[in-house]
C-alpha atoms as a PDB file:
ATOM      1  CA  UNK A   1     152.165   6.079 139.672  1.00  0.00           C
ATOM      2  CA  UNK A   2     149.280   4.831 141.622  1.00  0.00           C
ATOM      3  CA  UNK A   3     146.534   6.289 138.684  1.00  0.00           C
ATOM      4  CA  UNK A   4     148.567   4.050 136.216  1.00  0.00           C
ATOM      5  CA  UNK A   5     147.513   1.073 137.848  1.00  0.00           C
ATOM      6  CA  UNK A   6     144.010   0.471 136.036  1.00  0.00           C
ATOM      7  CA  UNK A   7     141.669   1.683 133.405  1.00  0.00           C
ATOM      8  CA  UNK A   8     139.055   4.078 136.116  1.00  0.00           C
ATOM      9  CA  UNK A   9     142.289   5.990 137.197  1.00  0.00           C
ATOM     10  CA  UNK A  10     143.672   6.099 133.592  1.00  0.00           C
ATOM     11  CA  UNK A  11     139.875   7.638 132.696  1.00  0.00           C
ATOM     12  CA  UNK A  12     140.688   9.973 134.944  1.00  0.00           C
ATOM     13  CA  UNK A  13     144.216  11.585 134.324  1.00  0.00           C
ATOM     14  CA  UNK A  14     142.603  12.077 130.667  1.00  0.00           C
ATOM     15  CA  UNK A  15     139.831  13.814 132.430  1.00  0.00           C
ATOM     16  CA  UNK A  16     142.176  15.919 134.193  1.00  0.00           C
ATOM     17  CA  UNK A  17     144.405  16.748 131.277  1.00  0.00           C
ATOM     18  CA  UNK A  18     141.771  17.172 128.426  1.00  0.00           C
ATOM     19  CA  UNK A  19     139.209  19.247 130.607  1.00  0.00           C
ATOM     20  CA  UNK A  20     141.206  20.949 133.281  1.00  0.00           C
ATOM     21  CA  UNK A  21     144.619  21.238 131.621  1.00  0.00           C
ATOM     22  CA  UNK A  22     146.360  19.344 134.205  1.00  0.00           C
ATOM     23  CA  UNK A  23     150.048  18.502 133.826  1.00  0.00           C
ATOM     24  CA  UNK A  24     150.584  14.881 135.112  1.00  0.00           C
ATOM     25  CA  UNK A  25     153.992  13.205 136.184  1.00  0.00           C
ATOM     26  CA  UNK A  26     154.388   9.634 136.478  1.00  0.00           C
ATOM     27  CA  UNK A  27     157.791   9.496 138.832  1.00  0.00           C
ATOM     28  CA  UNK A  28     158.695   5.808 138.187  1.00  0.00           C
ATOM     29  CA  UNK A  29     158.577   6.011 134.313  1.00  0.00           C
ATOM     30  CA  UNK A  30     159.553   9.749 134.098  1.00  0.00           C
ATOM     31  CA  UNK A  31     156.150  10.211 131.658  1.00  0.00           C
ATOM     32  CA  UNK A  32     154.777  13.777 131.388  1.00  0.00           C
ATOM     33  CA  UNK A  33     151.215  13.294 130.463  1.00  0.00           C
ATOM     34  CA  UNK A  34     150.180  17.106 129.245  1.00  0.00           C
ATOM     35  CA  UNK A  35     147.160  18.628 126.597  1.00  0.00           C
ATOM     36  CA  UNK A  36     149.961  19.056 124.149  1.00  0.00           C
ATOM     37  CA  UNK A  37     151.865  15.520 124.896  1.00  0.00           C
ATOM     38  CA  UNK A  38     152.985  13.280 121.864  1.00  0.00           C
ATOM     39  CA  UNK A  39     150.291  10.784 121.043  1.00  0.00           C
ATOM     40  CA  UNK A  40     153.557   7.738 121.491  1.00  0.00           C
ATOM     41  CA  UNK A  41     153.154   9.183 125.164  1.00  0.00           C
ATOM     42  CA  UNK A  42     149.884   8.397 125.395  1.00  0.00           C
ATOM     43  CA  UNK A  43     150.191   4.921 124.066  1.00  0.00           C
ATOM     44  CA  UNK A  44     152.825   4.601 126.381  1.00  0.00           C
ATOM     45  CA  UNK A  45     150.625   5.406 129.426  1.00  0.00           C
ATOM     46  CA  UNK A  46     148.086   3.608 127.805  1.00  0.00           C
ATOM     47  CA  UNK A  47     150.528   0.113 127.637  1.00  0.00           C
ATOM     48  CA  UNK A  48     151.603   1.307 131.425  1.00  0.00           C
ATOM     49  CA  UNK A  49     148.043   0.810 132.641  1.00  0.00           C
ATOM     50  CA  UNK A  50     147.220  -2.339 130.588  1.00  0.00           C
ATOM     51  CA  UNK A  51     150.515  -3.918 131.667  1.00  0.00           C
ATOM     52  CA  UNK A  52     149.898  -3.012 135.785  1.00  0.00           C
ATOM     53  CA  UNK A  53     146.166  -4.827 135.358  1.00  0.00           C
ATOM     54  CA  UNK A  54     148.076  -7.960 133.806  1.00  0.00           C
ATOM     55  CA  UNK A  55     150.546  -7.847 136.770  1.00  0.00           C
ATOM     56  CA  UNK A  56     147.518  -6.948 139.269  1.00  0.00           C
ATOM     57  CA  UNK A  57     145.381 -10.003 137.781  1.00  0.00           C
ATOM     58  CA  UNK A  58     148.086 -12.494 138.084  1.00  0.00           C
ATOM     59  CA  UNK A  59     149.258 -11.237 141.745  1.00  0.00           C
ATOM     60  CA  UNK A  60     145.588 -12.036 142.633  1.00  0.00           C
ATOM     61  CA  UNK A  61     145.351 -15.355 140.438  1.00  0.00           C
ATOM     62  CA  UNK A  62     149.030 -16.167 143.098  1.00  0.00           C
ATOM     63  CA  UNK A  63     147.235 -15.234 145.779  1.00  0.00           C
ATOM     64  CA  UNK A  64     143.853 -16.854 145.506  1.00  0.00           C
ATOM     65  CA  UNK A  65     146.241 -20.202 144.478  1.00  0.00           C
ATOM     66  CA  UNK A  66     148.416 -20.126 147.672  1.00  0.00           C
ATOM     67  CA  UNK A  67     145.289 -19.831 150.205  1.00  0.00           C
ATOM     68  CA  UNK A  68     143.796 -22.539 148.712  1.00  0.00           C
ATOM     69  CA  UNK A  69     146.848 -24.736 149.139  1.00  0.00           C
ATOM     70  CA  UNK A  70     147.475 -23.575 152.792  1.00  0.00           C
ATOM     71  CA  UNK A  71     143.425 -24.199 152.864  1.00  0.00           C
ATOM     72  CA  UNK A  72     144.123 -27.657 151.783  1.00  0.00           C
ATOM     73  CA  UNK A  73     147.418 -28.389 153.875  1.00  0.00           C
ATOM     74  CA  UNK A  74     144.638 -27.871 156.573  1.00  0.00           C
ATOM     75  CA  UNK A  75     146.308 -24.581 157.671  1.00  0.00           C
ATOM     76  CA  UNK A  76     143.584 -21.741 158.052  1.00  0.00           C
ATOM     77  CA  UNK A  77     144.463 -19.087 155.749  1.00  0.00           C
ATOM     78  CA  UNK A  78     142.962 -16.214 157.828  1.00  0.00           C
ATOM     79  CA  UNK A  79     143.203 -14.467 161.011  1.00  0.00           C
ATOM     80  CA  UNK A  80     142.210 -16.772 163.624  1.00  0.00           C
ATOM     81  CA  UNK A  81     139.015 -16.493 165.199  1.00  0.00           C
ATOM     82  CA  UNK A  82     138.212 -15.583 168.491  1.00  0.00           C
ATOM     83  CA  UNK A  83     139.848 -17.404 171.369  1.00  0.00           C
ATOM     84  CA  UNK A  84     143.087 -18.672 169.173  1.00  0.00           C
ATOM     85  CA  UNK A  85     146.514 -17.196 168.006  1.00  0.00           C
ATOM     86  CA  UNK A  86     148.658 -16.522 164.987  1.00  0.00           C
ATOM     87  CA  UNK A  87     151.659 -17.246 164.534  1.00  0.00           C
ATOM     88  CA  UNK A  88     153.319 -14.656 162.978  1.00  0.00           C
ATOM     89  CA  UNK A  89     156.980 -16.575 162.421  1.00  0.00           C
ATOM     90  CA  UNK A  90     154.730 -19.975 160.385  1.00  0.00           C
ATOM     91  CA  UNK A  91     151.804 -17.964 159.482  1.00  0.00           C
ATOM     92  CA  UNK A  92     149.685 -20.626 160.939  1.00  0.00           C
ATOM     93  CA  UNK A  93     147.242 -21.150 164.287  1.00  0.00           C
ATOM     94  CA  UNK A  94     148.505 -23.524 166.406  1.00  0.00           C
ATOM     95  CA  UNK A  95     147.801 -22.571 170.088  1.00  0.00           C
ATOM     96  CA  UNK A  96     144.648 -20.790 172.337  1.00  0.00           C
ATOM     97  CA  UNK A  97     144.513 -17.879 173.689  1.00  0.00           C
ATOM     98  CA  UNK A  98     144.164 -18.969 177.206  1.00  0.00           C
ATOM     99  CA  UNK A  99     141.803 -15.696 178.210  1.00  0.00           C
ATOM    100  CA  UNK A 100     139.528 -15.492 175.457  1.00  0.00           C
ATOM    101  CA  UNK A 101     139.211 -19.367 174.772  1.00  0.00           C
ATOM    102  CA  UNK A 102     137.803 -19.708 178.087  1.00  0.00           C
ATOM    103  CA  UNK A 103     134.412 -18.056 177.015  1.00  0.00           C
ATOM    104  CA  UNK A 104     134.338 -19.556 173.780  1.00  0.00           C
ATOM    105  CA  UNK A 105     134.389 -23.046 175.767  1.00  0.00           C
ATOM    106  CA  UNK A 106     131.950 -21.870 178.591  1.00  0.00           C
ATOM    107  CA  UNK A 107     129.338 -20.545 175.537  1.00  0.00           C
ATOM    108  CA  UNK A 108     129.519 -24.029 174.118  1.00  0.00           C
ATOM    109  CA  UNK A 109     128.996 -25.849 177.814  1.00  0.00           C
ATOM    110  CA  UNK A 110     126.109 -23.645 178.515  1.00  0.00           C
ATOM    111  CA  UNK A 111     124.483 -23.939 174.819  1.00  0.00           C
ATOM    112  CA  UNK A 112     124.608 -27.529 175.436  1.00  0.00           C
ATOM    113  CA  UNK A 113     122.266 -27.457 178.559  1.00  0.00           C
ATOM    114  CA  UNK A 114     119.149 -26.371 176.271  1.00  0.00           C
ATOM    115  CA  UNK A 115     118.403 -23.647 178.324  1.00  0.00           C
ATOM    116  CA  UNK A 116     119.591 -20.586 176.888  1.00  0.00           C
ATOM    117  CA  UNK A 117     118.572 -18.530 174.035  1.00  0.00           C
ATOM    118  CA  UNK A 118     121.473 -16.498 172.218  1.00  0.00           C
ATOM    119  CA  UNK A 119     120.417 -13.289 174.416  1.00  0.00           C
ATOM    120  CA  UNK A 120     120.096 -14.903 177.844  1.00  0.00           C
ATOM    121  CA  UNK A 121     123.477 -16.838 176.873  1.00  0.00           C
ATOM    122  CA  UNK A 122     125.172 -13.587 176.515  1.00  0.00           C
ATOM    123  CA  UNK A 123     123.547 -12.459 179.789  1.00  0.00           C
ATOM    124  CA  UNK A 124     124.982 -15.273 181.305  1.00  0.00           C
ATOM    125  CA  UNK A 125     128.262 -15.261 180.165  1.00  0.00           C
ATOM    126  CA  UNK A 126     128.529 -10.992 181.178  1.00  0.00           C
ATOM    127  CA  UNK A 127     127.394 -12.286 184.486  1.00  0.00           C
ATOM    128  CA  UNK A 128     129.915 -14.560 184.795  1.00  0.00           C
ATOM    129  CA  UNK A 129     132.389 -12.032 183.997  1.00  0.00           C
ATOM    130  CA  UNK A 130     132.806 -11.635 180.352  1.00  0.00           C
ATOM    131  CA  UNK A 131     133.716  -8.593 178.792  1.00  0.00           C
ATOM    132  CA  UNK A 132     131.101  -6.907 176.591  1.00  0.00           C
ATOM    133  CA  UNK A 133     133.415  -5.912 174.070  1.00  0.00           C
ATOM    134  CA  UNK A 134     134.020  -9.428 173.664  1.00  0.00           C
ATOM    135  CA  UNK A 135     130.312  -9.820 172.677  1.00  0.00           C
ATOM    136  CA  UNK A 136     129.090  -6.553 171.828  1.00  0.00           C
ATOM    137  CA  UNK A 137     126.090  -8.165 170.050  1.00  0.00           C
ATOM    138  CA  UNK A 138     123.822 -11.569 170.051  1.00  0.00           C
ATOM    139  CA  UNK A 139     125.497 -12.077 166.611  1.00  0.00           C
ATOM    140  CA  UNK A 140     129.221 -12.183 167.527  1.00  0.00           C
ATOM    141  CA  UNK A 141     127.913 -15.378 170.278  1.00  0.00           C
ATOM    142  CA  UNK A 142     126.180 -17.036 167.147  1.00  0.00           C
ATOM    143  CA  UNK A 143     128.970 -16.591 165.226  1.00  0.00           C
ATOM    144  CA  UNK A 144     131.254 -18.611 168.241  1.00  0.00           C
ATOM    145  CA  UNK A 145     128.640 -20.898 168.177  1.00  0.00           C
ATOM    146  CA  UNK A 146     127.794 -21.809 164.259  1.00  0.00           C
ATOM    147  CA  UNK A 147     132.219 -21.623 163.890  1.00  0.00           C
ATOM    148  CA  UNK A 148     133.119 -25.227 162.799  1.00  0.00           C
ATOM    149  CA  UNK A 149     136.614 -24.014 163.412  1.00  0.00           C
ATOM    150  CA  UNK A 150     136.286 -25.096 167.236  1.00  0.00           C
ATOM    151  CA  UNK A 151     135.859 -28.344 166.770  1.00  0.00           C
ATOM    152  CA  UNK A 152     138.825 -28.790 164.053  1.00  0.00           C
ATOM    153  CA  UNK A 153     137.543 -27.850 161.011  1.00  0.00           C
ATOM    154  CA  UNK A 154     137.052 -24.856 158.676  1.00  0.00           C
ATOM    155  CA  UNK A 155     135.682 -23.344 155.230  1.00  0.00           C
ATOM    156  CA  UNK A 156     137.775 -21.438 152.873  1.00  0.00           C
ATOM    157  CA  UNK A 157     135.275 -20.785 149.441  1.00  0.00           C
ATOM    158  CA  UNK A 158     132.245 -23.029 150.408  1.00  0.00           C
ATOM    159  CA  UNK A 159     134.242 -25.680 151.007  1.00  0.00           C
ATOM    160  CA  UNK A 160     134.873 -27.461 154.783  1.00  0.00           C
ATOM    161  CA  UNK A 161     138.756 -28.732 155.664  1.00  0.00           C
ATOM    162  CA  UNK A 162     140.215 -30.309 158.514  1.00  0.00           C
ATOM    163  CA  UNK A 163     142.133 -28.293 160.370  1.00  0.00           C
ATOM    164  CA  UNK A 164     145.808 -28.653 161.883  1.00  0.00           C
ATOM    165  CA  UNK A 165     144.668 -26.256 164.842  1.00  0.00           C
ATOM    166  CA  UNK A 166     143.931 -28.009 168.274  1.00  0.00           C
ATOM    167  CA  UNK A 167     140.035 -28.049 168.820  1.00  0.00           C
ATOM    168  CA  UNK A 168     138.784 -25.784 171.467  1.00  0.00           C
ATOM    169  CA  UNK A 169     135.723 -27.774 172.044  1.00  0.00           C
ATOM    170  CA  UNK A 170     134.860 -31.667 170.966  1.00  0.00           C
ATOM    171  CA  UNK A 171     132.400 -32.437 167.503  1.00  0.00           C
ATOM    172  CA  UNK A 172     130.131 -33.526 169.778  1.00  0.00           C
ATOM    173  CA  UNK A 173     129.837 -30.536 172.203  1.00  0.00           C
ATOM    174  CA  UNK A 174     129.699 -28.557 168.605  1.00  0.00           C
ATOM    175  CA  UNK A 175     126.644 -30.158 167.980  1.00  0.00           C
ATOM    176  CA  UNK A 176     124.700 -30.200 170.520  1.00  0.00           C
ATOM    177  CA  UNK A 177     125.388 -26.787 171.186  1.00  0.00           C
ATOM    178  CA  UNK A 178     124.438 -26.171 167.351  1.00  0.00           C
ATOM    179  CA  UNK A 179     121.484 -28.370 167.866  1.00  0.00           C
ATOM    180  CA  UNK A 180     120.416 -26.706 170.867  1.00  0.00           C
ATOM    181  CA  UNK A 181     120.830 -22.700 168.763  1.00  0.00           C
END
């Protein structure tokens, strides 16, 4: 039932019954889709696919609409970011991760100081006892770093919200340390 969902898959059970003689069965609608099929059976596959992509485009149209207002209630509609937690009863972020928000903190306390570069920050924080998968490249520590999220905020479609998560590190410390990057 999956290839009556839209029109590429629909393109290609025709493929597969004009050219190769293929016999397909749809198992939720009982259709037999065959060389020698009624043509009301192929309007009725035809009305099958068109009526999944309506279905499809308004489950996405839902689902773009209730981000955005959990986006907007200040709730970040993601998985949370390094160094938080979700909360998989509320569906929300509302407390750190203890272990990991530790070296989210200490990357933003030793940005601050003006004396590291993204690759001698990373150094640092291995040396200090961080694990590399944690950081596996420079990136993933700019990433921490350029994050609005620890200080409070966030950005869901180009656009920056307040968040209801606690801040892992203060506006200020976010800026220096961005000012500093």
């Amino acid at each position: 039932d999956r290839m009556s969902r839209n029109f590429f898959d629909l393109i290609k059970v025709y493929e597969l019954v004009e050219h190769y003689g293929k016999e397909i069965h749809f198992f939720r609608t009982g259709l037999v889709i065959k060389a020698d099929s009624p043509p009301d059976d192929f309007m009725r596959l035809d009305i099958d696919v068109v009526m999944a992509r309506a279905f499809l485009l308004r489950l996405k149209q839902e689902s773009k609409k209730g981000t955005l207002e959990k986006a907007q209630e200040g709730h970040f509609p993601g998985l949370a970011p390094y160094g938080y937690k979700n909360d998989k009863e509320t569906h929300t972020i509302h407390q750190f991760d203890k272990m990991e928000a530790r070296w989210v903190k200490r990357a933003f306390e030793l940005m601050r100081t003006r004396q590291y570069t993204l690759d001698s920050l990373r150094a640092k924080l291995f040396s200090e006892g961080c694990p590399k998968k944690v950081l596996p490249w420079k990136s993933s520590l700019e990433k921490w770093l350029r994050n609005p999220f620890y200080y409070g905020a966030f950005m869901w479609s180009g656009v920056l919200y307040k968040g209801k998560h606690p801040p892992l590190v203060s506006k200020a410390a976010w800026d220096d340390a961005n000012d500093a990057l």
